[in-house]
N, C-alpha and C. Protein backbone atom coordinates (compact mmCIF):
# COMPACT_ATOMS: atom_id res chain seq x y z
N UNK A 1 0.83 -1.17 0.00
CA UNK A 1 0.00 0.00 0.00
C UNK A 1 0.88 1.24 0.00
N UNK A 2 0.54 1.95 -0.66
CA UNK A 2 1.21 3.66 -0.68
C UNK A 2 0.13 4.77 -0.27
N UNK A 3 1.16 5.04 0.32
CA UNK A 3 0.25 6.72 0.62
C UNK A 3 0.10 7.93 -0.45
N UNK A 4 -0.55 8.74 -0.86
CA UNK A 4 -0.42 9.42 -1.63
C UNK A 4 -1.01 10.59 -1.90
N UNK A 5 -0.78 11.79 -1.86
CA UNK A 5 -1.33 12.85 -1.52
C UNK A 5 -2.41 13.59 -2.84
N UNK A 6 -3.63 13.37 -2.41
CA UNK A 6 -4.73 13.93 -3.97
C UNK A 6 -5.09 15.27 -2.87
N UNK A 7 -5.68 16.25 -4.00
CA UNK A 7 -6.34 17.75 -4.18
C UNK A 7 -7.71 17.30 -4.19
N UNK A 8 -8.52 17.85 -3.13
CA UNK A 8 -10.00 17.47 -3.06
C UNK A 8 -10.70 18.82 -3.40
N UNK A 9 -11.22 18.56 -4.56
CA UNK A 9 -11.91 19.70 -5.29
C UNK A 9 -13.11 20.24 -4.07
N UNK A 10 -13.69 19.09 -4.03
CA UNK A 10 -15.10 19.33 -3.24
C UNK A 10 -14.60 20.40 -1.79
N UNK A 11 -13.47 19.90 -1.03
CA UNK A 11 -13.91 20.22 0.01
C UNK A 11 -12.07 21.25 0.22
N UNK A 12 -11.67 21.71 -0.94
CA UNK A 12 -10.81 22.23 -1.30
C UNK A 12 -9.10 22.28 -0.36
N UNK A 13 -9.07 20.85 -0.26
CA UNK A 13 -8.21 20.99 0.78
C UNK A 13 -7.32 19.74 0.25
N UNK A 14 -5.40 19.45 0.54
CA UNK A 14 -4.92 18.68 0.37
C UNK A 14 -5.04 17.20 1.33
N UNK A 15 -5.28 15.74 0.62
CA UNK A 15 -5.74 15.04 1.43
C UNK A 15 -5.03 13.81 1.33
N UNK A 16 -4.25 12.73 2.09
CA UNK A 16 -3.50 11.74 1.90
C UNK A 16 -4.48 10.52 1.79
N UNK A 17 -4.36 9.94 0.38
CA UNK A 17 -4.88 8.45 0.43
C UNK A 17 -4.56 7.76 0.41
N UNK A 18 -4.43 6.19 1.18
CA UNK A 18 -3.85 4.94 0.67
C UNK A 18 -4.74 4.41 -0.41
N UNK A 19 -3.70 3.96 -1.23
CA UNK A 19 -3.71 3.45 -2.70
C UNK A 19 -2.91 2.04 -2.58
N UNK A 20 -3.90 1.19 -2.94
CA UNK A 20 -3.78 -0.35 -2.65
C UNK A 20 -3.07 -0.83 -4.23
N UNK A 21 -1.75 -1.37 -4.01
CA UNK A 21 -0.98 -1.36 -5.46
C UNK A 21 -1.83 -2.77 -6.12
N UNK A 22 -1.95 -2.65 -7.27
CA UNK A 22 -2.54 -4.07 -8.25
C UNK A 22 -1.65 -5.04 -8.39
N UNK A 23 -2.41 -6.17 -8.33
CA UNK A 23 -1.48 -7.41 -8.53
C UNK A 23 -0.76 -7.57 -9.72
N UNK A 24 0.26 -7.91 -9.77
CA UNK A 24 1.00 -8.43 -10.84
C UNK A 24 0.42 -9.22 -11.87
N UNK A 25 0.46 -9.30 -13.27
CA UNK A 25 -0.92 -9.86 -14.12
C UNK A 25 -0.15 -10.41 -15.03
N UNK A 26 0.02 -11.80 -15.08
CA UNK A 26 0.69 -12.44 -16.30
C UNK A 26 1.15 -11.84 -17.80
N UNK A 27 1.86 -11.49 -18.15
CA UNK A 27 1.87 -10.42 -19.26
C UNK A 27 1.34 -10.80 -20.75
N UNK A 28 1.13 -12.31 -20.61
CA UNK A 28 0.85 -13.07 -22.08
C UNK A 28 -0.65 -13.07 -22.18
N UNK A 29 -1.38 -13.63 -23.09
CA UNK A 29 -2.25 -13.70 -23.19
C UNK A 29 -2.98 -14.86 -22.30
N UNK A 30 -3.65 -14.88 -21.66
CA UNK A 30 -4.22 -16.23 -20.13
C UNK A 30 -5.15 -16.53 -21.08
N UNK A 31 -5.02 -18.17 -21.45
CA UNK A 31 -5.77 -19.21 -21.81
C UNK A 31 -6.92 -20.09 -20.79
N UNK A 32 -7.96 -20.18 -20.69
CA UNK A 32 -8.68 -21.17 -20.07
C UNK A 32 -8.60 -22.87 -20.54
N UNK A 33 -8.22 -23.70 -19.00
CA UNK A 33 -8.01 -24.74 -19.26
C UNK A 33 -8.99 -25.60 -20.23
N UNK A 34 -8.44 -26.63 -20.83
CA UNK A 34 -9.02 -27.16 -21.57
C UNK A 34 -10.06 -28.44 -21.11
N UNK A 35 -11.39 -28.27 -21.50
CA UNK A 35 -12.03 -29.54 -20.69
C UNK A 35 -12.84 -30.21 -21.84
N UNK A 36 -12.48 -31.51 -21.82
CA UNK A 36 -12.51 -32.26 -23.28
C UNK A 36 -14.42 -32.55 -23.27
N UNK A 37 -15.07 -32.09 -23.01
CA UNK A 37 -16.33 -32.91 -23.26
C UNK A 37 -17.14 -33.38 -24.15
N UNK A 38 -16.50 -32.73 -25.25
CA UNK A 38 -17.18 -33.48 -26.54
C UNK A 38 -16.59 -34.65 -27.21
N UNK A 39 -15.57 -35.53 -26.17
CA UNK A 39 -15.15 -36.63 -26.54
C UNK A 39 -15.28 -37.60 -25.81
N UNK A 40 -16.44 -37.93 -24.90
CA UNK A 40 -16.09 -39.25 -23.53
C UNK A 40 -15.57 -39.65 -24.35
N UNK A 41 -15.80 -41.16 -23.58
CA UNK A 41 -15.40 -42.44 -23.56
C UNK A 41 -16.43 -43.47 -23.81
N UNK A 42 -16.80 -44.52 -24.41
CA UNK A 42 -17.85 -44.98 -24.29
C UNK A 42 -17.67 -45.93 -23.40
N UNK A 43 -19.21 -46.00 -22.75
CA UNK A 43 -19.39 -46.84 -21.71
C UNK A 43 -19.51 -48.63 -21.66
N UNK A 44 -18.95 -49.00 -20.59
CA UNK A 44 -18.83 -50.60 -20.91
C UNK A 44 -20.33 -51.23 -20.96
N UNK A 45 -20.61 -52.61 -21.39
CA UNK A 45 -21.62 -52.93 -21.29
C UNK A 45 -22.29 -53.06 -20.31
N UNK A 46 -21.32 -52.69 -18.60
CA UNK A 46 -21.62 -53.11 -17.37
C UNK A 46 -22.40 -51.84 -16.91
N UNK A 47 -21.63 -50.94 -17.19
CA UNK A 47 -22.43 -49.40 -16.86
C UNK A 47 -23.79 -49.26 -17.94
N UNK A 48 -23.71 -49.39 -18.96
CA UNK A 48 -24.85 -49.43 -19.43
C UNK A 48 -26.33 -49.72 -18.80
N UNK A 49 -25.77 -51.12 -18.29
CA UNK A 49 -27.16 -51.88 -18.06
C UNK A 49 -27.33 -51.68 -16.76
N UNK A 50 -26.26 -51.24 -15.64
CA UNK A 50 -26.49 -50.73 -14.45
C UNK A 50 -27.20 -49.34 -14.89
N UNK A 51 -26.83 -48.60 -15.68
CA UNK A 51 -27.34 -47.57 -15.77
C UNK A 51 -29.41 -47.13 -16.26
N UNK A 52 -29.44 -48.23 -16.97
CA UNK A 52 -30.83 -48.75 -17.29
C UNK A 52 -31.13 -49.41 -16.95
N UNK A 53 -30.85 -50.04 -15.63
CA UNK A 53 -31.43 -50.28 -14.45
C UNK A 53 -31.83 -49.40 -13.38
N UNK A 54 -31.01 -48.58 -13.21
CA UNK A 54 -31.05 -47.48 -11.63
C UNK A 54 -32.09 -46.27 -12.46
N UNK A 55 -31.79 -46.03 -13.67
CA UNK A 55 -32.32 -44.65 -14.22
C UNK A 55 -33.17 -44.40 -15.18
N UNK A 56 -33.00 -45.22 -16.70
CA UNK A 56 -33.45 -45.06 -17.80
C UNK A 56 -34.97 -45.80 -17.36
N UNK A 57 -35.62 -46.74 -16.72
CA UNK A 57 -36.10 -47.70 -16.49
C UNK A 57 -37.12 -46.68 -15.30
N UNK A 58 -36.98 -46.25 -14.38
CA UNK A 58 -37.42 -45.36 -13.62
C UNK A 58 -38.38 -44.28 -14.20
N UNK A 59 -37.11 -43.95 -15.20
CA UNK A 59 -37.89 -42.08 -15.71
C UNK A 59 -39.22 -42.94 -16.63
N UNK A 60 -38.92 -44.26 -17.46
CA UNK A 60 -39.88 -44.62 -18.92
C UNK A 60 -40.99 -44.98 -17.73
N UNK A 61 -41.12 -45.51 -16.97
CA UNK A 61 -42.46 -46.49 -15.74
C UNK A 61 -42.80 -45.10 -15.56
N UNK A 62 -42.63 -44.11 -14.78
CA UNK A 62 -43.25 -42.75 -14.12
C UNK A 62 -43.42 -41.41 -15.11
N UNK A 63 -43.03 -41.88 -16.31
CA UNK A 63 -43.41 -40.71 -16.93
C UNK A 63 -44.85 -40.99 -17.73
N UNK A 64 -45.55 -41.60 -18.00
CA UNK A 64 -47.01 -41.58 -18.17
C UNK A 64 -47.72 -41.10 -17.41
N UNK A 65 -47.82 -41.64 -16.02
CA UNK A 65 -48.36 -40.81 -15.00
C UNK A 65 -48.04 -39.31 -14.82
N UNK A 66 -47.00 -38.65 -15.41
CA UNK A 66 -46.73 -37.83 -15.25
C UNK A 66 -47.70 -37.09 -16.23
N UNK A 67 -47.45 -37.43 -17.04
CA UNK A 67 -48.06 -36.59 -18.42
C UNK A 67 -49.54 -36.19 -18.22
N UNK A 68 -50.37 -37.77 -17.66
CA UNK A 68 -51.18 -37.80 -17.56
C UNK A 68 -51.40 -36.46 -16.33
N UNK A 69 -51.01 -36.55 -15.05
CA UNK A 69 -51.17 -35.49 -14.35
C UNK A 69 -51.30 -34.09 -14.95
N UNK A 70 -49.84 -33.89 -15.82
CA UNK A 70 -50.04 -32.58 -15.86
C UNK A 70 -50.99 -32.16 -17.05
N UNK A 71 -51.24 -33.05 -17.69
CA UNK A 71 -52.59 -32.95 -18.92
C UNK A 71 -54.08 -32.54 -17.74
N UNK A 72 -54.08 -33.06 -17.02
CA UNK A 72 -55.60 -32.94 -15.98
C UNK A 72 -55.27 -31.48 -15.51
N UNK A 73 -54.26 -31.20 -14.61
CA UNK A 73 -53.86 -29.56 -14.35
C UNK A 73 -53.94 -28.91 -15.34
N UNK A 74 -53.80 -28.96 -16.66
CA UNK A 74 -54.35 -27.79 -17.73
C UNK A 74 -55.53 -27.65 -18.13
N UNK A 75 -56.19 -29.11 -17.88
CA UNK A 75 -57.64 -29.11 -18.56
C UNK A 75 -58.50 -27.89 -17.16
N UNK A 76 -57.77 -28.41 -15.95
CA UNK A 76 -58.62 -28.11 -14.56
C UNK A 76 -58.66 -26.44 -15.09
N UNK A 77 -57.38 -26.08 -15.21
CA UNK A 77 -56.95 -24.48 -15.35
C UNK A 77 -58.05 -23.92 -16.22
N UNK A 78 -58.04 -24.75 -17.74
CA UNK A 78 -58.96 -24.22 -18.54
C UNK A 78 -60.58 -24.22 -18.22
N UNK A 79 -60.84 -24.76 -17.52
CA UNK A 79 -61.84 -25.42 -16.75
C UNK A 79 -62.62 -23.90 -16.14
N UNK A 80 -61.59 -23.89 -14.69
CA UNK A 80 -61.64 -22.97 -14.47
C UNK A 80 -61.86 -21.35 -14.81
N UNK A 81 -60.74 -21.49 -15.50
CA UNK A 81 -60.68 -20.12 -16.59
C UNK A 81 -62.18 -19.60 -17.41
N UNK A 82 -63.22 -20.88 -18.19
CA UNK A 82 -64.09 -20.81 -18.71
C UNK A 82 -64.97 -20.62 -17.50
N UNK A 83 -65.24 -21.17 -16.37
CA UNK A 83 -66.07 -20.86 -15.57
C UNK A 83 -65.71 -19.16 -15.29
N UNK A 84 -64.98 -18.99 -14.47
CA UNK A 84 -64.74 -17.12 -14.39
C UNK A 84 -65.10 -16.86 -15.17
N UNK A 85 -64.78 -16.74 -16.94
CA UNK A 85 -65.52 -15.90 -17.67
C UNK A 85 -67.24 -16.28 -17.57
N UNK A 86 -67.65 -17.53 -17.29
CA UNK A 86 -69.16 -17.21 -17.11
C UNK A 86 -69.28 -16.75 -16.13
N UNK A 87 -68.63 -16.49 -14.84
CA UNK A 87 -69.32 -15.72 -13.57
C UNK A 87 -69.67 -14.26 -14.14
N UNK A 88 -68.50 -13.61 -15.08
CA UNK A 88 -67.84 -12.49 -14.55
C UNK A 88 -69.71 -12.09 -15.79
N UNK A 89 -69.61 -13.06 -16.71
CA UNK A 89 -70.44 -12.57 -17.97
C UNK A 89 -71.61 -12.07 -17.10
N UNK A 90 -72.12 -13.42 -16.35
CA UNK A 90 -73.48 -13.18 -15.28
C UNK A 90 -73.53 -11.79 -14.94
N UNK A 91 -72.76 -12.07 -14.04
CA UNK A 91 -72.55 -11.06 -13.30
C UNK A 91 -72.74 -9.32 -13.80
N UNK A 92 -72.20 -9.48 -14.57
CA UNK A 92 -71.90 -7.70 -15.72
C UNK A 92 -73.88 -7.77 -16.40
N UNK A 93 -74.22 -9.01 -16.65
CA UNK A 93 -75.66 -8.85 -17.16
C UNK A 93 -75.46 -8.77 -19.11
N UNK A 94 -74.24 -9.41 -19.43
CA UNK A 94 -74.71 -9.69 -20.15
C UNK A 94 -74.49 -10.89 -21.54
C-alpha cells in the first residue's frame, strides 16, 4: 500500500490516500483450461445396463403418469378459466 497525496476539489483541501498497489498480471495472453467434453469415452456394457437399471427404467415407468397429471392440471386451469368468464359474464348482465 502507498500513501499518496490527492487535491479534493469538493472540500478544497490537500488530502492523503492509501492506494492499494494491483497485482502483478501475467503479461501473455491467459488461456482457459481445456475440458474435453465433446469426446467421452464410451461406456462398458456393465455401466450401461447398471445404468438402465437405476435410471433409464425409472424415468420410462413414471413418466405416463406424469403426463397424464399434468394434462388434468391444464384441462382443470382451462376449466376454471371458462367458468370465471361465465361468472364475470353473469354477473356484468350480459
Amino acid at each position: 500500500m502507498t500513501q499518496v497525496r490527492k487535491y479534493d476539489k469538493v472540500w478544497k483541501r490537500w488530502k492523503t490516500v492509501t492506494v492499494e498497489e494491483e497485482p502483478k498480471v501475467h503479461s501473455g495472453v491467459e488461456q482457459q483450461l481445456e475440458l474435453n467434453l465433446s469426446k467421452p469415452r464410451d461406456a462398458t456394457p456393465e455401466e450401461w445396463d447398471e445404468w438402465q437399471e437405476k435410471e433409464l427404467n425409472w424415468w420410462g415407468e413414471i413418466q405416463l403418469p406424469v403426463v397424464f397429471i399434468m394434462a388434468l392440471v391444464q384441462l382443470g386451469a382451462l376449466g376454471f378459466m371458462f367458468t370465471t368468464f361465465y361468472i364475470i359474464s353473469v354477473g356484468l348482465g350480459k
